[in-house]
Protein backbone atom coordinates (compact mmCIF):
# COMPACT_ATOMS: atom_id res chain seq x y z
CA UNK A 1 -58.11 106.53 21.34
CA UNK A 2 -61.27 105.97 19.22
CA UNK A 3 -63.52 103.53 20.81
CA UNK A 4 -64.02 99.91 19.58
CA UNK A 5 -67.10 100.02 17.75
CA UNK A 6 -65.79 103.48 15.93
CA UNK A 7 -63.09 102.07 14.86
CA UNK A 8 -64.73 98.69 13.60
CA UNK A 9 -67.24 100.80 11.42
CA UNK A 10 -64.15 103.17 10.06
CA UNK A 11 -62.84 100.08 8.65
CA UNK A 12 -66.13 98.93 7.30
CA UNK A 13 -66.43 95.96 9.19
CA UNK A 14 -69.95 94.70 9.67
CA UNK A 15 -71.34 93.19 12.98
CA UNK A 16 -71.11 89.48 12.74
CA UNK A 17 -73.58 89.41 15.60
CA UNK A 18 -76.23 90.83 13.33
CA UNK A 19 -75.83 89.80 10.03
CA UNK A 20 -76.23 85.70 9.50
CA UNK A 21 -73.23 84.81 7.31
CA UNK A 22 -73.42 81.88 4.95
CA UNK A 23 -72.11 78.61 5.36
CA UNK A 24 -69.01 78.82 3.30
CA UNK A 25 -67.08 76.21 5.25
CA UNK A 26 -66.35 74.23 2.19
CA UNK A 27 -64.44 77.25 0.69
CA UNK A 28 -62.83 77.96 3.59
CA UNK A 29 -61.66 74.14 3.91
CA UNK A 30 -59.92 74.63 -0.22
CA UNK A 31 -57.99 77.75 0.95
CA UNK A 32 -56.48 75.60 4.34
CA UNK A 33 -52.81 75.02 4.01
CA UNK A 34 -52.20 71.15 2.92
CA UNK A 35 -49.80 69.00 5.46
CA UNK A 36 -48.46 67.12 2.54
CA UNK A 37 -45.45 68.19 0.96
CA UNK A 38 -45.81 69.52 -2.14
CA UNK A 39 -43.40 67.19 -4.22
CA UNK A 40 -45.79 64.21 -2.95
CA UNK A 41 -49.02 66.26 -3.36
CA UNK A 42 -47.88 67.25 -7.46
CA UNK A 43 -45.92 63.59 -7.92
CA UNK A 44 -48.35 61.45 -10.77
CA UNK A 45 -49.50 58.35 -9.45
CA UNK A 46 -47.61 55.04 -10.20
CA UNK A 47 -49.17 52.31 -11.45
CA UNK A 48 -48.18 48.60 -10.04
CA UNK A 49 -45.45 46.68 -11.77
CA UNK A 50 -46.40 43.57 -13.63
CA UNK A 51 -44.63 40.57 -14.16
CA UNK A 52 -44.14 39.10 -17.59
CA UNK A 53 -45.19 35.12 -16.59
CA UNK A 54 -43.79 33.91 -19.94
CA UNK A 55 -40.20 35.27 -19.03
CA UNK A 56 -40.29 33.88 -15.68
CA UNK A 57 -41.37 30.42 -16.77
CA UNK A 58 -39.01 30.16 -19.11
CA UNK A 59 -36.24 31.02 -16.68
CA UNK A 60 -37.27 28.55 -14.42
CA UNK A 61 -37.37 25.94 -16.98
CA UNK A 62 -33.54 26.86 -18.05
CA UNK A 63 -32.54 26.30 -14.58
CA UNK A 64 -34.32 23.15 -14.08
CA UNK A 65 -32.72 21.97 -16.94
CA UNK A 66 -29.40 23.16 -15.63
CA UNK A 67 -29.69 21.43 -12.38
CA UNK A 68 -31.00 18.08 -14.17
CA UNK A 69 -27.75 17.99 -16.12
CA UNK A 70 -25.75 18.69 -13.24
CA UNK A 71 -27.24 15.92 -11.61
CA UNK A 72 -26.43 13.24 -14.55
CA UNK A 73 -22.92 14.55 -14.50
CA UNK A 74 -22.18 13.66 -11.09
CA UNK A 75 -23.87 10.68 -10.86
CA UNK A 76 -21.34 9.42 -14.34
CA UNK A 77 -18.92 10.54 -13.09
CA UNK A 78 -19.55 8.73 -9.41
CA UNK A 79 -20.19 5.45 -11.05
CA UNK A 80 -16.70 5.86 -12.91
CA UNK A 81 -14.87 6.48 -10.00
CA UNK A 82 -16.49 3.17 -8.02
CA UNK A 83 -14.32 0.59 -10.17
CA UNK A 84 -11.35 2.31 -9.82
CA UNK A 85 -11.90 2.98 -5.97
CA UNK A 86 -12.26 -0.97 -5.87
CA UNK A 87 -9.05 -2.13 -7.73
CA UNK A 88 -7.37 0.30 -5.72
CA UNK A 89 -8.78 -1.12 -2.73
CA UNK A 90 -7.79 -4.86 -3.81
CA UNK A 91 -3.99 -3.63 -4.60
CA UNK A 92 -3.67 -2.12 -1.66
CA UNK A 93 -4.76 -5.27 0.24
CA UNK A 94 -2.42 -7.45 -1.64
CA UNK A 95 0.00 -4.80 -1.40
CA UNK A 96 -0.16 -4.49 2.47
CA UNK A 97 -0.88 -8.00 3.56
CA UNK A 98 1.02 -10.03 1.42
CA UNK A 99 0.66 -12.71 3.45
CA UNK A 100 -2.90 -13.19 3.63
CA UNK A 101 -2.65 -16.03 1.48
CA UNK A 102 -0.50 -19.23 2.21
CA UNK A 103 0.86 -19.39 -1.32
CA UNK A 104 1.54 -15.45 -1.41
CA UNK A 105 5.53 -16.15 -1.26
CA UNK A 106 5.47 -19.14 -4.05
CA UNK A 107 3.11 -16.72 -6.30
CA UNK A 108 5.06 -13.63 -6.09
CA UNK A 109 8.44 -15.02 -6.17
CA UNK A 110 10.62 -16.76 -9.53
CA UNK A 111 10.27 -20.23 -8.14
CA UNK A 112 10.42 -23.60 -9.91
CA UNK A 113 9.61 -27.37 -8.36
CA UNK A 114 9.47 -25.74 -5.04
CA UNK A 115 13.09 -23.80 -5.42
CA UNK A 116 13.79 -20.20 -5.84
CA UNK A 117 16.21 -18.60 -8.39
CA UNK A 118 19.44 -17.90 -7.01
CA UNK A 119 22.22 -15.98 -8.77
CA UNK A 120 25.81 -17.61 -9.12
CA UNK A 121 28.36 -15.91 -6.90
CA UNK A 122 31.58 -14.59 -9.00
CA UNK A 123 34.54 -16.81 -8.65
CA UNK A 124 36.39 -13.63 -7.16
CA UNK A 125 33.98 -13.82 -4.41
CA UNK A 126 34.98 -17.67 -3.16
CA UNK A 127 38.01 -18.71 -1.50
CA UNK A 128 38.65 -22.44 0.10
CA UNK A 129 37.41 -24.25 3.33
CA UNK A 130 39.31 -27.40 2.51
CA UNK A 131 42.92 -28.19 1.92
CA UNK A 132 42.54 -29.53 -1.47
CA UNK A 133 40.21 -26.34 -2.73
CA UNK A 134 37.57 -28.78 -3.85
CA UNK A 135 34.91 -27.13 -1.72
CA UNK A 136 34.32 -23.07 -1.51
CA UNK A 137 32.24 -20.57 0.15
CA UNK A 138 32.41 -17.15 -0.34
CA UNK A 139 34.84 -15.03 1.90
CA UNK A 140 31.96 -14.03 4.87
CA UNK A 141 30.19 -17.52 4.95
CA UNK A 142 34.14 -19.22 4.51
CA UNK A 143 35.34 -16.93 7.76
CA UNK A 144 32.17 -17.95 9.67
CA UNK A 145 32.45 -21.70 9.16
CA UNK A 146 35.50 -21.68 10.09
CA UNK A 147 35.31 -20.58 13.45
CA UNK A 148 32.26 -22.81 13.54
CA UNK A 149 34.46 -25.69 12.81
CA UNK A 150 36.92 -24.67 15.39
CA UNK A 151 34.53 -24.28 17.83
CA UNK A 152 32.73 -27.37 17.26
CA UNK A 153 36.24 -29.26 17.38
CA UNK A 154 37.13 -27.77 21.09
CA UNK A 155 34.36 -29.92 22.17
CA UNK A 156 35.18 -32.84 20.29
CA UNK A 157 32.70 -32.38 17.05
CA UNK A 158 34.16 -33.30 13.71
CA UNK A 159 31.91 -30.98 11.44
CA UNK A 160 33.14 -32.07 7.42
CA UNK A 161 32.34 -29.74 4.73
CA UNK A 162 30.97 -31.87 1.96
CA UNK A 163 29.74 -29.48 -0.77
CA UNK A 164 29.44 -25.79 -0.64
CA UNK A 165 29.63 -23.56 -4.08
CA UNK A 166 28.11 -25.27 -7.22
CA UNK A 167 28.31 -24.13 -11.17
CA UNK A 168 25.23 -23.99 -13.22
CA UNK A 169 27.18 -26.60 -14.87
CA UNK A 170 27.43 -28.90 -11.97
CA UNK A 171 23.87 -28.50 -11.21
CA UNK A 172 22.89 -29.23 -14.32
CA UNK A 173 24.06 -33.23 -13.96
CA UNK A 174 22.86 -33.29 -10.39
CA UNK A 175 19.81 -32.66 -11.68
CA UNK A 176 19.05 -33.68 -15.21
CA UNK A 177 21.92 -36.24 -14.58
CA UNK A 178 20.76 -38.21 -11.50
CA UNK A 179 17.29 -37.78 -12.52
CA UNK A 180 18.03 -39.74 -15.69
CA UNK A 181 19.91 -42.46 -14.08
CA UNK A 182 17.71 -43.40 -11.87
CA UNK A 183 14.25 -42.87 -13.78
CA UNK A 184 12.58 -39.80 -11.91
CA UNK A 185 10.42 -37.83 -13.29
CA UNK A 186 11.12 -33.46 -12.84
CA UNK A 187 8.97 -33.26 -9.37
CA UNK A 188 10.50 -36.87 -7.66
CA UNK A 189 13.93 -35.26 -8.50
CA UNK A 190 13.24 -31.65 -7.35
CA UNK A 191 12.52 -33.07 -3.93
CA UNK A 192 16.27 -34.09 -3.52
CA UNK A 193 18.05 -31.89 -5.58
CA UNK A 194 17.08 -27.83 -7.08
CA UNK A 195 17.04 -27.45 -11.31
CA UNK A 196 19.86 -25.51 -12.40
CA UNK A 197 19.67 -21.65 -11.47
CA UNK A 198 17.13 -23.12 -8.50
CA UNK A 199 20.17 -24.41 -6.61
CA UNK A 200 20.76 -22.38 -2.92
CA UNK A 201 24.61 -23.71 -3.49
CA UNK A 202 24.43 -21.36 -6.23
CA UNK A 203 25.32 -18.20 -3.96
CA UNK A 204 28.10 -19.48 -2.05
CA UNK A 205 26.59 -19.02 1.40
CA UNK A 206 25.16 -22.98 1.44
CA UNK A 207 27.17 -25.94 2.17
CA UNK A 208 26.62 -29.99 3.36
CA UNK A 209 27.88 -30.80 6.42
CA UNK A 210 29.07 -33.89 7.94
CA UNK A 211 29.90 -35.84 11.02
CA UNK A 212 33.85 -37.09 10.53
CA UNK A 213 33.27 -39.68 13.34
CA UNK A 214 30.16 -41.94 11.48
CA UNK A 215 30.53 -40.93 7.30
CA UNK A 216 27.81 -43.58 6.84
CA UNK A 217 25.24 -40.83 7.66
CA UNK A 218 26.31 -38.22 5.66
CA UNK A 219 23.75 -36.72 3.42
CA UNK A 220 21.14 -38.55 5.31
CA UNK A 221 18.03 -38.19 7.25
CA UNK A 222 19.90 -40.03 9.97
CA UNK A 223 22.20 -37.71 9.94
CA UNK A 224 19.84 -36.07 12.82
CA UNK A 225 21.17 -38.43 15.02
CA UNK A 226 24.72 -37.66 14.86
CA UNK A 227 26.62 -35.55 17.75
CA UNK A 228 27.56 -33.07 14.60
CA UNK A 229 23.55 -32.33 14.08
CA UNK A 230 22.92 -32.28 17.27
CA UNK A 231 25.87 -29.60 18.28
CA UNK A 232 25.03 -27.61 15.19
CA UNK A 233 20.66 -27.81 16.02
CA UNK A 234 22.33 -25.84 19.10
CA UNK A 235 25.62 -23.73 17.95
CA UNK A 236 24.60 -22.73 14.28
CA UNK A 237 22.49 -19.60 14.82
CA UNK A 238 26.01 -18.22 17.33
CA UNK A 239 27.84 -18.53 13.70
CA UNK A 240 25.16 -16.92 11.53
CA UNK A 241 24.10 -20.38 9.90
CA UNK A 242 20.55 -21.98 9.91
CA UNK A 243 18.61 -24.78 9.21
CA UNK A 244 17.68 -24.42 4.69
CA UNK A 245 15.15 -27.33 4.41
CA UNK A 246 13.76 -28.31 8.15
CA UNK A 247 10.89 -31.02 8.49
CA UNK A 248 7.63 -30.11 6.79
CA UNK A 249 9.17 -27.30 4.78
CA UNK A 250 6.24 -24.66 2.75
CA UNK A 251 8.83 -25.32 -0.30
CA UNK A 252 7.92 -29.04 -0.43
CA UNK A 253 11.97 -30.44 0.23
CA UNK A 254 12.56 -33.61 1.31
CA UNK A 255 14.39 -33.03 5.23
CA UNK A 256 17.68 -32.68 5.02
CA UNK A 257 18.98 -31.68 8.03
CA UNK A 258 22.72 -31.50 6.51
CA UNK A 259 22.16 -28.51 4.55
CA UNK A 260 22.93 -24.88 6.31
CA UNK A 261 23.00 -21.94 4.79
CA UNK A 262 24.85 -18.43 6.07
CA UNK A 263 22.63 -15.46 6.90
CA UNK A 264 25.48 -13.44 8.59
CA UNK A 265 26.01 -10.46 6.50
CA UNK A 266 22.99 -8.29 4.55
CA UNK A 267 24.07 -9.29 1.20
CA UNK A 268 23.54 -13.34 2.25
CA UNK A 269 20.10 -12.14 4.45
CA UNK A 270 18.94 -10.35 1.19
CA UNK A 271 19.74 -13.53 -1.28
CA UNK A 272 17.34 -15.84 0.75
CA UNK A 273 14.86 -13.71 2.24
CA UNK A 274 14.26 -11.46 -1.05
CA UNK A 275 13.90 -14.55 -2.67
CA UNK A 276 10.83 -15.42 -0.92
CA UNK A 277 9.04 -12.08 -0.96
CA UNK A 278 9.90 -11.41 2.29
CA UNK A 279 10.97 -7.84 3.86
């Protein structure tokens, strides 16, 4: 093997112990390999993105004007919907509580002088309580009194039938009639007696009662004082009959405490209570 220094000078390298080399760092430092990848080193550079101002305003501005109109088309709308949120409101109150006024019944209901319309029960309908056929009832309230009667009679009450059904045609001169011949005027009579088509003897379920053992009294206040009131006041409700004008009566009657009426059966319930707007 050739020695070191042979072989150095063979292959024409000089000392670098002897011969001051120049300072070609800087060269060196271009022919260094680069860290950065070459697709970053060669990519151009990029310059900033601008914004166009006029294109931004005037996108803004279109959605400000967007949400403006928005805004006026709810509040329209909002103070449409009040109104009719308060009339439904004030039928619903009138419709639930239709009693919240004292006169509810006598507004709502087809009412005249104080009396209600009542239809006239078909002739079919009626049969007899008396012997002579002069006073009817229909077949329900006819049955019931009856047995009322009876009953009345096993403890020595005379209960009379005195008037039950009545035509529009009978009415009529009860009304118009009376009220003629002895100088009322529409409201004095109305106390005492219904108009025509007002009348509750109309139906068939009403009839005037009296006391067989003092006739004096019939179709009197005093009548209040006779063992017949005072056994019916007690006994009527057991046959389905009750009380149609009491004292102090909302409809503005005179007191007759003759005058009974038969709520036995849902047809008779309906005829009275329906009448006066009640459910």
């Amino acid at each position: 093997m050739l020695p070191v220094k042979q072989a150095l000078n063979r292959a024409g390298v000089k000392r670098l112990d002897k011969v001051s080399a120049p300072d070609n760092s800087s060269d060196v430092t271009k022919h260094l390999p680069d860290d950065i990848p070459v697709a970053l080193r060669d990519s151009p550079s990029v310059a900033p993105a601008t914004v166009d101002r006029s294109m931004l305003v005037a996108g803004l501005t279109t959605l400000g004007a967007i949400a403006l109109a928005a805004g006026i088309l709810v509040a329209v709308q909002l103070q449409r919907s009040q109104p009719a949120q308060s009339n439904s409101a004030a039928v619903s109150a009138s419709t639930t509580n239709p009693t919240a006024s004292p006169t509810a019944a006598s507004v709502n209901a087809d009412t005249m002088l104080g009396h209600f319309r009542y239809p006239e029960a078909p002739l079919a309908e009626l049969t007899p309580i008396v012997s002579d056929g002069s006073v009817k009832l229909r077949k329900a309230a006819a049955k019931a009194y009856q047995e009322m009667q009876a009953a009345a009679q096993q403890e020595g009450v005379s209960l009379v039938p005195l008037s039950g059904f009545r035509t529009l045609t009978d009415q009529d001169y009860l009304f118009f009639g009376k009220k003629a011949e002895r100088g009322q005027v529409a409201a004095e009579r109305a106390k005492v007696s219904a108009p025509p088509g007002y009348s509750e003897h109309h139906t068939g379920y009403t009839l005037d009662i009296g006391d067989g053992a003092v006739p004096a009294l019939n179709l009197s206040p005093d009548f209040e004082n006779t063992s017949a009131y005072k056994w019916l006041k007690v006994n009527a409700p057991f046959h389905s009959f009750e009380l149609s004008f009491p004292k102090n009566n909302k409809q503005g009657v005179n007191y007759e405490p003759w005058h009974w009426r038969f709520v036995g059966d849902r047809a008779s319930l309906e005829t009275f209570y329906k009448a006066r707007g009640k459910k």
